[in-house]
N, C-alpha and C. Protein backbone atom coordinates (compact mmCIF):
# COMPACT_ATOMS: atom_id res chain seq x y z
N UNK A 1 25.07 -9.91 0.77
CA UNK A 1 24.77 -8.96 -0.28
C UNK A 1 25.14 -7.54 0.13
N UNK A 2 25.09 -7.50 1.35
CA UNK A 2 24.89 -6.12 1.86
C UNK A 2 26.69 -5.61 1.75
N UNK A 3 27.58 -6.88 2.32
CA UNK A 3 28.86 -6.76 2.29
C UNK A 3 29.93 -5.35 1.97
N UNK A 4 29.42 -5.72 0.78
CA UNK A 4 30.07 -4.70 -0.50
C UNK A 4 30.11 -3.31 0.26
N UNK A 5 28.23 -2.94 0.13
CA UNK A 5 28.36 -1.54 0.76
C UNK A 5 28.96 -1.25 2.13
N UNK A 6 29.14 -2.08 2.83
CA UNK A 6 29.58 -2.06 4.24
C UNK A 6 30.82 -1.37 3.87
N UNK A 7 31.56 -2.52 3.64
CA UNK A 7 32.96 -2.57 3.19
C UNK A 7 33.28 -0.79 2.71
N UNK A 8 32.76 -0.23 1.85
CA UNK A 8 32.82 0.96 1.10
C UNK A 8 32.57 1.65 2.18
N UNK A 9 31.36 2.04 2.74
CA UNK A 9 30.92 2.71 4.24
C UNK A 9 32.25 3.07 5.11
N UNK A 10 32.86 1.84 5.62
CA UNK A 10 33.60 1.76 6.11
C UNK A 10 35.10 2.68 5.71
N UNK A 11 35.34 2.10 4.67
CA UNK A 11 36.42 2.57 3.97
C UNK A 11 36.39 4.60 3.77
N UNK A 12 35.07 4.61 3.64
CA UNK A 12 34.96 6.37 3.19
C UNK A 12 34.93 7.22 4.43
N UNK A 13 34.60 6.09 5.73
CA UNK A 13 34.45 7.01 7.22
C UNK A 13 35.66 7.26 7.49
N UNK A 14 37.02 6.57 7.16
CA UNK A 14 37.84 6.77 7.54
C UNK A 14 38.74 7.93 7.67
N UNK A 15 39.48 8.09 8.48
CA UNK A 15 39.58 9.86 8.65
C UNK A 15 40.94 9.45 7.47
N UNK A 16 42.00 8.64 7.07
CA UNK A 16 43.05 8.99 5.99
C UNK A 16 41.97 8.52 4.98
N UNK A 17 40.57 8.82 4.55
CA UNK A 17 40.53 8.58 3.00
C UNK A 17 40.70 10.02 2.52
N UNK A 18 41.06 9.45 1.46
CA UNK A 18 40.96 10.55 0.24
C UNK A 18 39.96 10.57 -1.01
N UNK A 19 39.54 11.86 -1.58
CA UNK A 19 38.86 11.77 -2.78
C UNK A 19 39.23 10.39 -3.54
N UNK A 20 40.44 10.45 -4.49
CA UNK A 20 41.01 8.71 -5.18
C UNK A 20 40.46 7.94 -4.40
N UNK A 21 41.24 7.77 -3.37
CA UNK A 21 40.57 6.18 -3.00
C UNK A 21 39.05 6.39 -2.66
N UNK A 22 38.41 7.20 -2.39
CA UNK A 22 36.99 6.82 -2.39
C UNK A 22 36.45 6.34 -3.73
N UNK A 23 36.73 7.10 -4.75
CA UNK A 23 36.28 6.84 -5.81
C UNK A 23 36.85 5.55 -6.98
N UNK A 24 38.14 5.09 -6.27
CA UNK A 24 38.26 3.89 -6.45
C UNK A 24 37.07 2.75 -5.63
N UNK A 25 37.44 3.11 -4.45
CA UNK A 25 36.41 1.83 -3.71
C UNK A 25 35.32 2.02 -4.16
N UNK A 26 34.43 3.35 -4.96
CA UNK A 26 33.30 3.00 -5.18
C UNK A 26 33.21 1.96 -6.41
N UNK A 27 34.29 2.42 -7.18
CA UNK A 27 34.44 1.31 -8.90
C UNK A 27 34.02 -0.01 -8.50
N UNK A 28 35.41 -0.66 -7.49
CA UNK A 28 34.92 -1.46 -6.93
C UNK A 28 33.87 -2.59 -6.32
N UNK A 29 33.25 -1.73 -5.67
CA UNK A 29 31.88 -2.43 -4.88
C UNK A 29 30.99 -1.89 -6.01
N UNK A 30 31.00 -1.35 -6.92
CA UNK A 30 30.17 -1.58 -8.11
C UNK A 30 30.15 -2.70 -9.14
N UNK A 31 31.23 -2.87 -9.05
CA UNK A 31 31.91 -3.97 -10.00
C UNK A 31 31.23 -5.53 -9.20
N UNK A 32 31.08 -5.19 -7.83
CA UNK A 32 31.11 -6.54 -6.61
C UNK A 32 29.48 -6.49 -6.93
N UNK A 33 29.17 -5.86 -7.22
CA UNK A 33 27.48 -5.59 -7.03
C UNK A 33 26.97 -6.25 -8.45
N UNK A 34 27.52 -5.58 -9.67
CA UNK A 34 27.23 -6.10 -10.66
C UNK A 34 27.61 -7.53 -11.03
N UNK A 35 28.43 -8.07 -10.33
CA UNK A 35 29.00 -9.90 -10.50
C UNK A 35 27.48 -10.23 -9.47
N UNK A 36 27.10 -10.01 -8.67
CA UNK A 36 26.05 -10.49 -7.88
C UNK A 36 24.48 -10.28 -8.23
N UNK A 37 24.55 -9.81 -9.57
CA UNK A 37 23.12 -9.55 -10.10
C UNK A 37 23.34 -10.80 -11.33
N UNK A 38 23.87 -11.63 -10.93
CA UNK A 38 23.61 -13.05 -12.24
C UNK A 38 22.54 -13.97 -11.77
N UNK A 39 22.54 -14.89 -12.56
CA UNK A 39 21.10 -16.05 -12.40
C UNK A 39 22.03 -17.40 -11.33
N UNK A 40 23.47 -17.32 -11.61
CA UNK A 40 24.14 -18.50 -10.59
C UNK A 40 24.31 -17.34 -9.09
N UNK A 41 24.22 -16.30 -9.23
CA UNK A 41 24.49 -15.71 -7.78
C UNK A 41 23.24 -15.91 -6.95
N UNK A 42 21.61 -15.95 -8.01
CA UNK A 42 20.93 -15.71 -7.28
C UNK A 42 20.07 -17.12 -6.84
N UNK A 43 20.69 -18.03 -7.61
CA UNK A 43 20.51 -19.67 -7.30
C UNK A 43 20.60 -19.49 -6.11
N UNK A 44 22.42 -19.15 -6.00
CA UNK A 44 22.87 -19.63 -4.70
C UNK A 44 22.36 -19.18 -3.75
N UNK A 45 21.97 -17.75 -3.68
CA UNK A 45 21.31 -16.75 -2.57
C UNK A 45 20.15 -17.89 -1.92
N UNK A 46 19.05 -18.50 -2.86
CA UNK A 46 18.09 -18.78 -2.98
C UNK A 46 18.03 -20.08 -2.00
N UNK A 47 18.82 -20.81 -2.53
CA UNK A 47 19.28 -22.36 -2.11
C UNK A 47 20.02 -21.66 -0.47
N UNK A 48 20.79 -21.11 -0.28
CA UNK A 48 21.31 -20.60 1.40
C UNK A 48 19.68 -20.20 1.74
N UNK A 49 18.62 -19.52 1.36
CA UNK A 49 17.79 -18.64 1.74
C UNK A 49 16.94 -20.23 2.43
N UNK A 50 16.57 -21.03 1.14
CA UNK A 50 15.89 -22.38 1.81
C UNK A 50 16.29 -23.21 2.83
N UNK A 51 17.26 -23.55 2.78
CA UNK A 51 18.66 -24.45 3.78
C UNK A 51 18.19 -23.87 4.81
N UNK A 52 18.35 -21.98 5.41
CA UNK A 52 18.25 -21.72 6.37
C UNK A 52 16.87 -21.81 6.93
N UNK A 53 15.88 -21.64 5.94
CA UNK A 53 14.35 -21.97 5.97
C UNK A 53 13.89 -22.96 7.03
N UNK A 54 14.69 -24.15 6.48
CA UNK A 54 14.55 -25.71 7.31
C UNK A 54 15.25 -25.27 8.59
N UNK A 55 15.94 -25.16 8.92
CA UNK A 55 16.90 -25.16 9.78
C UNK A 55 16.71 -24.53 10.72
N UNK A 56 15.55 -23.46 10.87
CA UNK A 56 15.31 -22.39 11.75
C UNK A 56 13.54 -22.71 11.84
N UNK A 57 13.02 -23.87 11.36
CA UNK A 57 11.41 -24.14 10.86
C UNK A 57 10.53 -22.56 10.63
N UNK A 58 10.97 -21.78 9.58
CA UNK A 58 10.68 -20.76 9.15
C UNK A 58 9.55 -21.19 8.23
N UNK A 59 8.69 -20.07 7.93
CA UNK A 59 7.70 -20.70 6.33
C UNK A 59 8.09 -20.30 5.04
N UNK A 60 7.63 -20.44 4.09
CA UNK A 60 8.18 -20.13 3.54
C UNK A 60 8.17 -19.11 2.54
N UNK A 61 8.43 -18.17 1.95
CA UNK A 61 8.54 -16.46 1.74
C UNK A 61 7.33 -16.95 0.51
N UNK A 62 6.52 -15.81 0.67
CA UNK A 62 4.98 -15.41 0.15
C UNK A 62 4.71 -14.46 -0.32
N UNK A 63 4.03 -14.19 -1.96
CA UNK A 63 3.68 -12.84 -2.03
C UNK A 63 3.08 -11.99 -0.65
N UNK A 64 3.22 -10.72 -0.45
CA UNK A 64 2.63 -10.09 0.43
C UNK A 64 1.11 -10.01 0.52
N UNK A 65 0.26 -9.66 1.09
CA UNK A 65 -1.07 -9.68 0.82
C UNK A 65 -1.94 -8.68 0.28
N UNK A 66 -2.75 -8.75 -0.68
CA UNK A 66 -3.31 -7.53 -1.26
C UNK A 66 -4.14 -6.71 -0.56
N UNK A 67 -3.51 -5.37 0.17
CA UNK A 67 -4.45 -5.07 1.03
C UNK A 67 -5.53 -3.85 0.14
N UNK A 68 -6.44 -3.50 0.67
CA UNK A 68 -7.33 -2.35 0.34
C UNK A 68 -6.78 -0.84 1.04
N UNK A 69 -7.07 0.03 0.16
CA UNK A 69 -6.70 1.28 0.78
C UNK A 69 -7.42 2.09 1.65
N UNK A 70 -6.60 2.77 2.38
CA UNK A 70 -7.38 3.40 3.69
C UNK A 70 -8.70 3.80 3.24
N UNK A 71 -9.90 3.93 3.94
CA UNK A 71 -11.13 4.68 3.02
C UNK A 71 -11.33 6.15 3.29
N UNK A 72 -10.33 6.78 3.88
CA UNK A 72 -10.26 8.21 3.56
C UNK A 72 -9.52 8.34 2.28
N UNK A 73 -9.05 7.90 1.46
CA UNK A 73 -8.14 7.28 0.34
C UNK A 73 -8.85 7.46 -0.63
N UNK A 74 -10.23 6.80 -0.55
CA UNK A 74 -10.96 5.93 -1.71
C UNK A 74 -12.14 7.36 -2.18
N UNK A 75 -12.12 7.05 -3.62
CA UNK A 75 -13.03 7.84 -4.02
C UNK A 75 -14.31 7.63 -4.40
N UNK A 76 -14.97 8.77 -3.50
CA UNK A 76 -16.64 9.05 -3.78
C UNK A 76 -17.45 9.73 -3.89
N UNK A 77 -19.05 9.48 -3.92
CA UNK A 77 -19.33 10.73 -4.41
C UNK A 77 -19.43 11.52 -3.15
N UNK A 78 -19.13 11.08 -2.18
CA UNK A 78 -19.06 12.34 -1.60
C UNK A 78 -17.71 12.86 -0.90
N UNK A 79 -17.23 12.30 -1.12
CA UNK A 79 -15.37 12.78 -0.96
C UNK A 79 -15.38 14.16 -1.19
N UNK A 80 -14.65 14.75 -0.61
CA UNK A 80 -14.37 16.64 -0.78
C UNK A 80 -13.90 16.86 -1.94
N UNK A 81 -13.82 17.46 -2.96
CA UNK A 81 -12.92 17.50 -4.21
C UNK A 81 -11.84 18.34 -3.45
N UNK A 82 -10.80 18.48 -4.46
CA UNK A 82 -9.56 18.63 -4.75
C UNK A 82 -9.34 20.15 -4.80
N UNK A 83 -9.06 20.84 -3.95
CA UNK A 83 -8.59 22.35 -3.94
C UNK A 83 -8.55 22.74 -4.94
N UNK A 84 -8.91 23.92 -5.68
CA UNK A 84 -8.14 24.76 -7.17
C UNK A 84 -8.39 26.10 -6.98
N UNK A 85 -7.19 26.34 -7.16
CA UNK A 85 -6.83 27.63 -7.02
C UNK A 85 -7.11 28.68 -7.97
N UNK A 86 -7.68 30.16 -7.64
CA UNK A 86 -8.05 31.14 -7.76
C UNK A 86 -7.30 31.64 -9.18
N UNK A 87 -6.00 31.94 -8.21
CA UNK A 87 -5.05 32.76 -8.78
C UNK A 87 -4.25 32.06 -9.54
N UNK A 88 -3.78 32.42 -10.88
CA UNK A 88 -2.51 31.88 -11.61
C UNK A 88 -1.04 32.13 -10.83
């Protein structure tokens, strides 16, 4: 996935680019980006993503966990209020 931008990266470090061709290669790897946001690109992503799953005895990808926020974070009644200023 990452490819595309590499590819472009690459291409713009180069000491003969020019304005044109940068802004061609960006058309480009835009064009490469938008063919890779379909429902068969992301099958496939999905199906390589599992394959490698097995293959490496990985687990398998999980919402993240809902954590709670810091409790200097959290509001109460005795929390400091909120600065306000004097002057306009």
């Amino acid at each position: 996935m990452c490819e595309p931008c590499e590819r472009l990266s690459f291409a713009n470090q180069k000491p003969t680019a020019t304005l044109f061709g940068s802004i061609e290669a960006a058309e480009v790897t835009k064009k490469e980006l938008q063919l890779l946001r379909s429902d068969a690109k992301f099958e496939e992503l999905w199906t390589e993503m599992e394959e490698k799953q097995c293959n490496f005895e990985l687990r398998p990808p999980a919402k993240p966990w809902k954590r709670q926020a810091p409790r200097r974070l959290e509001q109460s009644a005795c929390a400091s209020q909120n600065y306000t200023f004097d002057t306009a």
